[in-house]
N, C-alpha and C. Protein backbone atom coordinates (compact mmCIF):
# COMPACT_ATOMS: atom_id res chain seq x y z
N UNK A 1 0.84 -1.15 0.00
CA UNK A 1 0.00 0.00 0.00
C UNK A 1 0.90 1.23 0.00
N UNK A 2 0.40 2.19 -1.08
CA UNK A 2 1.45 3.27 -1.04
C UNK A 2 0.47 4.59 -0.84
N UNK A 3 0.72 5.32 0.17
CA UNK A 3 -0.42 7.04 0.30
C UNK A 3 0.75 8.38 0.27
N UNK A 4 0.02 8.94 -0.09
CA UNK A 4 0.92 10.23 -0.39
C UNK A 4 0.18 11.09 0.22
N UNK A 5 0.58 12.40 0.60
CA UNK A 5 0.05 13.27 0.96
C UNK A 5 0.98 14.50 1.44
N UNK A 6 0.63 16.16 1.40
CA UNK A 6 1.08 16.52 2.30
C UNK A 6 0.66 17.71 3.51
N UNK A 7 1.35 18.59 4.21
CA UNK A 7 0.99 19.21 5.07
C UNK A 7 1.71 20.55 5.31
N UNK A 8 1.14 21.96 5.48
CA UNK A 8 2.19 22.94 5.62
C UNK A 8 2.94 22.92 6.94
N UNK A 9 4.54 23.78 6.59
CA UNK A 9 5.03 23.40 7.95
C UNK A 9 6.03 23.09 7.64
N UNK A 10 6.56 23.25 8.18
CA UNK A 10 8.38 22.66 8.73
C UNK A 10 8.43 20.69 8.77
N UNK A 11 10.01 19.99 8.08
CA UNK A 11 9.89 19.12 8.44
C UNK A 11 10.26 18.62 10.35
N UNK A 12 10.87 19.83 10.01
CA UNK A 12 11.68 19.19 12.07
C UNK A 12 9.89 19.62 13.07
N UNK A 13 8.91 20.13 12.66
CA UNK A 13 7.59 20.28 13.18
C UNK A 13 6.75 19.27 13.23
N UNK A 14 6.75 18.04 12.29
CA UNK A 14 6.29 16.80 11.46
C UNK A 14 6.72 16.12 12.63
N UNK A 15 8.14 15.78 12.57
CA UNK A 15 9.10 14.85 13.13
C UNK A 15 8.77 15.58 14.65
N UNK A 16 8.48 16.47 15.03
CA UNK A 16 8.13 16.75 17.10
C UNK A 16 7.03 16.06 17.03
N UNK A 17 6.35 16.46 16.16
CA UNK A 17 5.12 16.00 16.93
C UNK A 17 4.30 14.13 16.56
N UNK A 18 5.22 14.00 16.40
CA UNK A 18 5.19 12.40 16.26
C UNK A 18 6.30 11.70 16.94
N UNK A 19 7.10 12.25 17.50
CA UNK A 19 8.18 11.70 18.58
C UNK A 19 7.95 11.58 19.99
N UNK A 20 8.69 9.89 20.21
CA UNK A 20 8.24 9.64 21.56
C UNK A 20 9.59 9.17 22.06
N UNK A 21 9.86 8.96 23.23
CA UNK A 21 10.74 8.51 23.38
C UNK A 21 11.23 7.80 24.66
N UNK A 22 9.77 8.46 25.33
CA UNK A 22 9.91 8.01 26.93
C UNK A 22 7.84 7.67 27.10
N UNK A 23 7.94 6.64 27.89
CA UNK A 23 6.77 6.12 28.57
C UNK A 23 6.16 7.48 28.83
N UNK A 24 6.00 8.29 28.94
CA UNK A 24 5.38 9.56 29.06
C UNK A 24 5.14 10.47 27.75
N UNK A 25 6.09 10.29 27.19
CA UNK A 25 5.97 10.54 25.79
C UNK A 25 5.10 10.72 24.92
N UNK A 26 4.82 8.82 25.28
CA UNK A 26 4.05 8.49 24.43
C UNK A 26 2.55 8.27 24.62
N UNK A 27 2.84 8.24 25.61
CA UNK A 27 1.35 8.15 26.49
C UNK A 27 0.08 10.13 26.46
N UNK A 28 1.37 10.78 26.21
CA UNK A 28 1.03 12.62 26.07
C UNK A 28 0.70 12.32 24.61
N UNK A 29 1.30 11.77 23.86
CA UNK A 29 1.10 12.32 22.31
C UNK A 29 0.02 10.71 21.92
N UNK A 30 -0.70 9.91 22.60
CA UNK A 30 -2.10 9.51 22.18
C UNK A 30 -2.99 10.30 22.61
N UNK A 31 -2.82 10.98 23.82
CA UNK A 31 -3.77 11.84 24.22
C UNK A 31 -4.22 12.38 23.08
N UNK A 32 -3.68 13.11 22.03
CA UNK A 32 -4.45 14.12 21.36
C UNK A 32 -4.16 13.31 19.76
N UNK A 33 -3.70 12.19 20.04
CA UNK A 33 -3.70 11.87 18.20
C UNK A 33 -5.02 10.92 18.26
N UNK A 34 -5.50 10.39 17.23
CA UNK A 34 -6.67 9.66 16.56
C UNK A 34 -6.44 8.13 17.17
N UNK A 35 -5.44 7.68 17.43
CA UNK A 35 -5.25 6.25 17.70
C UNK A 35 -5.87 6.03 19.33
N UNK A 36 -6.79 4.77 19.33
CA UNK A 36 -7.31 4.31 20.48
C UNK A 36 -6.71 3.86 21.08
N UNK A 37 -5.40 4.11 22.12
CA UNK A 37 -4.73 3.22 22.71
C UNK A 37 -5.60 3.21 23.94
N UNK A 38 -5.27 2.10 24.77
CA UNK A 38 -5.65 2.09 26.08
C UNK A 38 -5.02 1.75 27.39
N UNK A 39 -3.33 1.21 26.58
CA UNK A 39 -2.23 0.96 27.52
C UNK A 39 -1.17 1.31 26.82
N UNK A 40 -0.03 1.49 27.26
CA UNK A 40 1.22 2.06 26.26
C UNK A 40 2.45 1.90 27.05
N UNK A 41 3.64 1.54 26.76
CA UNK A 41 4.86 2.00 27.53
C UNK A 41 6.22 1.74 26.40
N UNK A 42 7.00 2.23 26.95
CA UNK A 42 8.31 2.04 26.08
C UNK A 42 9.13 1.11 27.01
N UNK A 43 9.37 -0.05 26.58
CA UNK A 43 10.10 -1.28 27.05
C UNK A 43 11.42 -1.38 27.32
N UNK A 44 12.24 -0.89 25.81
CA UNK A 44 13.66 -0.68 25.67
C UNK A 44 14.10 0.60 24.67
N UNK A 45 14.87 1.17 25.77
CA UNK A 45 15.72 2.28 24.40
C UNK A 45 17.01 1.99 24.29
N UNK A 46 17.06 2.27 22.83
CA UNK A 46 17.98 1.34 22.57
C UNK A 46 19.45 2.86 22.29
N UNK A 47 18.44 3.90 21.33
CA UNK A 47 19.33 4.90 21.42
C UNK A 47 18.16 6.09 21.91
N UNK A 48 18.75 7.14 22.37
CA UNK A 48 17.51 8.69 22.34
C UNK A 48 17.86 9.72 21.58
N UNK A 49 17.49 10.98 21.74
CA UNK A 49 18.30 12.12 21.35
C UNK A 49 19.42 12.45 21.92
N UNK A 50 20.30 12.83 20.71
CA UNK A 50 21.52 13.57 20.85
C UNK A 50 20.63 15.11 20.89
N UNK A 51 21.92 16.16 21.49
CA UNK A 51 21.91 17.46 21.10
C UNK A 51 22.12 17.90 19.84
N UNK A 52 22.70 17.03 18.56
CA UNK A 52 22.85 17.26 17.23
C UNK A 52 21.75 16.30 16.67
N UNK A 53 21.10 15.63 17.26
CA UNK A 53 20.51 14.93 17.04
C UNK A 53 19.05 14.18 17.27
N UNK A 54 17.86 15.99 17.85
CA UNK A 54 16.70 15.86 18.54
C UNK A 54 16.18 14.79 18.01
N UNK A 55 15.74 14.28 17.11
CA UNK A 55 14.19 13.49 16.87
C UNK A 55 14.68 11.98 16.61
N UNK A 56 15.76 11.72 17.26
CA UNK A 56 16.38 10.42 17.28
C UNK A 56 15.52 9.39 18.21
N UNK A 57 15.29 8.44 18.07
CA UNK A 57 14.25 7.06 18.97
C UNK A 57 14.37 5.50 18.40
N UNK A 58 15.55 4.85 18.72
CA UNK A 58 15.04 3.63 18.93
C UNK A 58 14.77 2.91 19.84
N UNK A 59 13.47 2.07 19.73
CA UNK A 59 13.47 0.91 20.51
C UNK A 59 12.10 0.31 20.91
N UNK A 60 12.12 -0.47 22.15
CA UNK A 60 10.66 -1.34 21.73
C UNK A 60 9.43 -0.40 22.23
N UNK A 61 8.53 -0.60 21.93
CA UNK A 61 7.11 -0.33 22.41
C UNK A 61 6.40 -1.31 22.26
N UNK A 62 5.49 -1.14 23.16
CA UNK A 62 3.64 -2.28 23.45
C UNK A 62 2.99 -1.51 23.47
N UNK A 63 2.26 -1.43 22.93
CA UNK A 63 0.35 -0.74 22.81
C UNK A 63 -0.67 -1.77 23.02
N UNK A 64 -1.58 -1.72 23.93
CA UNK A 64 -2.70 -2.30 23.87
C UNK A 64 -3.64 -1.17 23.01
N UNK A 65 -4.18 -1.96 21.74
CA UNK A 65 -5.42 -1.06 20.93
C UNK A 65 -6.86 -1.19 21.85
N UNK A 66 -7.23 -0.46 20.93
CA UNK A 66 -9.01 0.05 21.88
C UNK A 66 -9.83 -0.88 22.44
N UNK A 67 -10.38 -0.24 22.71
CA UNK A 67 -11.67 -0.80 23.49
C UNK A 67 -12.63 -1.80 22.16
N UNK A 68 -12.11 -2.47 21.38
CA UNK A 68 -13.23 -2.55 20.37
C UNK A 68 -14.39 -3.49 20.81
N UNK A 69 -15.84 -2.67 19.86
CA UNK A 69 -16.98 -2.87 20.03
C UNK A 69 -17.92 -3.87 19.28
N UNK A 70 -16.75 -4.07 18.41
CA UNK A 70 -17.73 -5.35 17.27
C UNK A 70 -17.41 -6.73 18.00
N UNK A 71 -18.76 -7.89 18.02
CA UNK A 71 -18.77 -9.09 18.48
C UNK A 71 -17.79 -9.47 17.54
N UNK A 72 -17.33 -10.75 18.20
CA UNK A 72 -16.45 -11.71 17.41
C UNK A 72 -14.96 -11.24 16.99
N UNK A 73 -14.30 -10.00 17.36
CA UNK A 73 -13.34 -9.24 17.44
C UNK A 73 -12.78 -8.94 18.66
N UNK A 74 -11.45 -9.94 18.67
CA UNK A 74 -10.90 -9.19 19.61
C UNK A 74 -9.94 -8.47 19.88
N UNK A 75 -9.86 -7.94 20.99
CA UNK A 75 -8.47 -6.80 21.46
C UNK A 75 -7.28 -7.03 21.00
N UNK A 76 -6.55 -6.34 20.70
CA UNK A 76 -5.58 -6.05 19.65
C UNK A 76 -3.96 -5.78 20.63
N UNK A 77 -2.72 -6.19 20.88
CA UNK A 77 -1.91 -5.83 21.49
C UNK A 77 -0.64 -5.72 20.40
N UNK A 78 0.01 -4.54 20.62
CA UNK A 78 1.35 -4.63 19.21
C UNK A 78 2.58 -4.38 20.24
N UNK A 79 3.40 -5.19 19.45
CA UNK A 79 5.21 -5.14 20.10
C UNK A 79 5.66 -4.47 19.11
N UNK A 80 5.93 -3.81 19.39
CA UNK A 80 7.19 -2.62 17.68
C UNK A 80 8.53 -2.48 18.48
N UNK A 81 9.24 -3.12 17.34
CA UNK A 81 10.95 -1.89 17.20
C UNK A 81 10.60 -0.92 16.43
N UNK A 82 10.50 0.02 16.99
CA UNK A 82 10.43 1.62 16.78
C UNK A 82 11.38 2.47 16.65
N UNK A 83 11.67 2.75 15.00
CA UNK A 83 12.83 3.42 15.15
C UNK A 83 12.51 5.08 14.58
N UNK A 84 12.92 5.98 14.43
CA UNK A 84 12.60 7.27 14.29
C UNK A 84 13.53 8.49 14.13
N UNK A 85 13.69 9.27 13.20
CA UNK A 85 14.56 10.31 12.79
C UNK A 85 14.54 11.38 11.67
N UNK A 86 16.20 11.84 11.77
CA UNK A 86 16.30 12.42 10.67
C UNK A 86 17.54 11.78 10.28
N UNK A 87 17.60 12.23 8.22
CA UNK A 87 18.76 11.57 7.99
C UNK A 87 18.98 12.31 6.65
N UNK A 88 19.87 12.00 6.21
CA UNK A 88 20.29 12.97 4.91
C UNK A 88 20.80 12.04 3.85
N UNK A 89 20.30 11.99 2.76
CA UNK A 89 20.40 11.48 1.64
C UNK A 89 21.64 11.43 0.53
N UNK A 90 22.16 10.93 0.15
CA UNK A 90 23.08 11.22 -0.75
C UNK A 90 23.26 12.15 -1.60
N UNK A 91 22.01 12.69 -1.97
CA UNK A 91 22.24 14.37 -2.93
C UNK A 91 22.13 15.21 -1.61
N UNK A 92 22.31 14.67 -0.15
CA UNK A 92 22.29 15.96 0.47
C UNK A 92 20.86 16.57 1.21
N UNK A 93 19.70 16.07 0.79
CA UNK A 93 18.05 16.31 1.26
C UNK A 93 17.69 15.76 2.78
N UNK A 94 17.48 16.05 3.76
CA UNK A 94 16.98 15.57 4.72
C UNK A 94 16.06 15.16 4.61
N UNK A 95 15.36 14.18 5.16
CA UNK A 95 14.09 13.23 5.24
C UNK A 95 14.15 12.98 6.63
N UNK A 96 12.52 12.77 6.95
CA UNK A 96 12.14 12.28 8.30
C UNK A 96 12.01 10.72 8.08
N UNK A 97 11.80 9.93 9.49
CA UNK A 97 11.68 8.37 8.88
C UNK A 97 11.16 8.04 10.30
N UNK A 98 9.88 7.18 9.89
CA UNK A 98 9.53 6.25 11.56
C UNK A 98 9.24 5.27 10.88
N UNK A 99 10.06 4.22 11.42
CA UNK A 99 9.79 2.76 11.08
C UNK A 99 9.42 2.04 12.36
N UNK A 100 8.36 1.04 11.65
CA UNK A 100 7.50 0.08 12.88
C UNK A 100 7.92 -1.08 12.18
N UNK A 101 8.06 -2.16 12.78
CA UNK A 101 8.06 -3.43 12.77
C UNK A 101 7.78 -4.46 13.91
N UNK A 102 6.89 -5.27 14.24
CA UNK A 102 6.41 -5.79 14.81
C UNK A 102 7.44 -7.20 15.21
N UNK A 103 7.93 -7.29 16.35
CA UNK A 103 8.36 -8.59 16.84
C UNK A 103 7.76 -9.01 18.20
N UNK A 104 8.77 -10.33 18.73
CA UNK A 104 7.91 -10.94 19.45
C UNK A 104 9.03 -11.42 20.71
N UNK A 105 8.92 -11.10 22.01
CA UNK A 105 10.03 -11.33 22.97
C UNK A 105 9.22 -11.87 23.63
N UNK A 106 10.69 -13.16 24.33
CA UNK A 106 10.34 -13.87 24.86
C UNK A 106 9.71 -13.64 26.73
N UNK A 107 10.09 -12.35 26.90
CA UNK A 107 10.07 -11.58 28.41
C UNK A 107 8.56 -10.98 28.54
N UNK A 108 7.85 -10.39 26.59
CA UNK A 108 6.50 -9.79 26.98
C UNK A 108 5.88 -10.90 26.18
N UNK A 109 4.93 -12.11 26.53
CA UNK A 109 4.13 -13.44 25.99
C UNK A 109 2.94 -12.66 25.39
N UNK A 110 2.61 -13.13 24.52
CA UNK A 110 0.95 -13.32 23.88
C UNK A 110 0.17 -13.21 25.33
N UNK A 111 -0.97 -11.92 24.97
CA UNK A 111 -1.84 -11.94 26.18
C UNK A 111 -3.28 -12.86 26.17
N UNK A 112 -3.01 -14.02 25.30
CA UNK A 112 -4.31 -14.97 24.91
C UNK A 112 -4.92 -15.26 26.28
N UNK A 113 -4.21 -15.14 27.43
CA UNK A 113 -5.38 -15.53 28.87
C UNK A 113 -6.19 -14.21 28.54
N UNK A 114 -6.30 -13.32 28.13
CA UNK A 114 -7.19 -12.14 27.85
C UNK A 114 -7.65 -11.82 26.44
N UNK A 115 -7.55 -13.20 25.97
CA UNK A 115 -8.04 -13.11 24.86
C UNK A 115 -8.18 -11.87 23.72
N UNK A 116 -6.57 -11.49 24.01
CA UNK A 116 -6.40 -10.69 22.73
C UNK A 116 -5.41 -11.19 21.72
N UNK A 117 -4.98 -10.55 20.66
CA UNK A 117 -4.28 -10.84 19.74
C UNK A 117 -3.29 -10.44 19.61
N UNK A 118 -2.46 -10.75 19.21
CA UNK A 118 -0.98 -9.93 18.99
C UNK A 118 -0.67 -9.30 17.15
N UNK A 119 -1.14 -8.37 16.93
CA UNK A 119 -0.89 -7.53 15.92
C UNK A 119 0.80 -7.68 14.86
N UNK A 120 1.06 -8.31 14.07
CA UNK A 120 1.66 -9.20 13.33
C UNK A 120 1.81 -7.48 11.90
N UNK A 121 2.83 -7.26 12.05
CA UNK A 121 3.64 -6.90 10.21
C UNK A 121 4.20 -5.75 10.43
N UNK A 122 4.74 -4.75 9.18
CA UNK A 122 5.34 -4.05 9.50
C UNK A 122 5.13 -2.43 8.30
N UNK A 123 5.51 -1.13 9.00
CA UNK A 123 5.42 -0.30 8.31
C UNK A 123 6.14 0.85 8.67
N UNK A 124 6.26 1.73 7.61
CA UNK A 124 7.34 3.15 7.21
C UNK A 124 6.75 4.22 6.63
N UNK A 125 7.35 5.27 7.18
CA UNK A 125 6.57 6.49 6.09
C UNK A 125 8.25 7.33 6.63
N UNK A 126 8.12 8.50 5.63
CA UNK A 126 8.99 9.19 4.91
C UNK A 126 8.69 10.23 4.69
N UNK A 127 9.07 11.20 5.50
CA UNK A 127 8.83 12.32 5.20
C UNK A 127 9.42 13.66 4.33
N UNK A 128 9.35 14.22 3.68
CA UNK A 128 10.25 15.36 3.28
C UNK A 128 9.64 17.03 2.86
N UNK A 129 10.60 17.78 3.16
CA UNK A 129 10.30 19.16 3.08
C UNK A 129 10.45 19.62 1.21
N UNK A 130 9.12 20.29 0.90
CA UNK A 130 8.90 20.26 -0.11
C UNK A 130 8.86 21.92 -0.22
C-alpha cells in the first residue's frame, strides 16, 4: 500500500510531533492523536536524542489497541521496534523516517489468557520538506 500526501510546515515540526521517546511521551502524544490506545509503555531504548541529534528514537514499544466494540473481534496488542529520525540522503536532502516493525520477545508473551491478539507486520513512512 502506497499514500501520499502533504501538510504545511516545517519538516523538524512533522518529526516533534510524532516523537516519543519516553513512557510519558508516548502516552502525552495519544492523548491528542486519533489512535485508540488504552495501555502504552516504552520497554527498551535502545538509542535517544543527541543534542545534534533531537528526533532520534530507537526501541521497543507495546500498545494495547481500543476498546473494540464489534462481536467476534478481539483486542488487539502490538510489540514494535520503533525506530525514528532524521537523515540525509546522498544528494544531500533531509528526510524524516519512523519505522514500525512488529516482533515478538520472549520476556512480553501473547496476552491470549485475555483473549487478545498480537498484531503481526510491518510499516514506514517518509517524510520530506517540499
Amino acid at each position: 500500500m502506497l499514500m501520499l500526501g502533504s501538510i504545511e510546515g516545517k519538516l523538524e515540526d512533522a518529526c516533534f510531533g510524532t516523537f516519543i521517546d519516553t513512557t510519558e511521551s508516548l502516552r502525552m502524544r495519544e492523548r491528542y492523536s486519533a489512535e485508540d490506545v488504552t495501555e502504552s509503555q516504552v520497554l527498551q531504548r535502545f538509542r535517544g536524542p543527541l543534542f545534534d541529534d533531537p528526533f532520534h528514537f530507537t526501541g521497543i514499544t507495546w500498545l494495547i489497541l481500543g476498546n473494540i466494540k464489534i462481536p467476534l473481534v478481539r483486542r488487539r496488542d502490538v510489540l514494535l521496534l520503533h525506530s525514528v529520525g532524521l537523515t540525509k540522503l546522498s544528494d544531500g536532502e533531509v528526510v524524516g523516517y519512523c519505522l514500525y516493525h512488529c516482533v515478538e520477545l520472549p520476556t512480553v508473551p501473547q496476552l491470549t489468557h485475555l483473549k487478545m491478539v498480537r498484531v503481526t507486520g510491518s510499516y514506514c513512512y517518509i517524510r520530506r520538506q517540499t
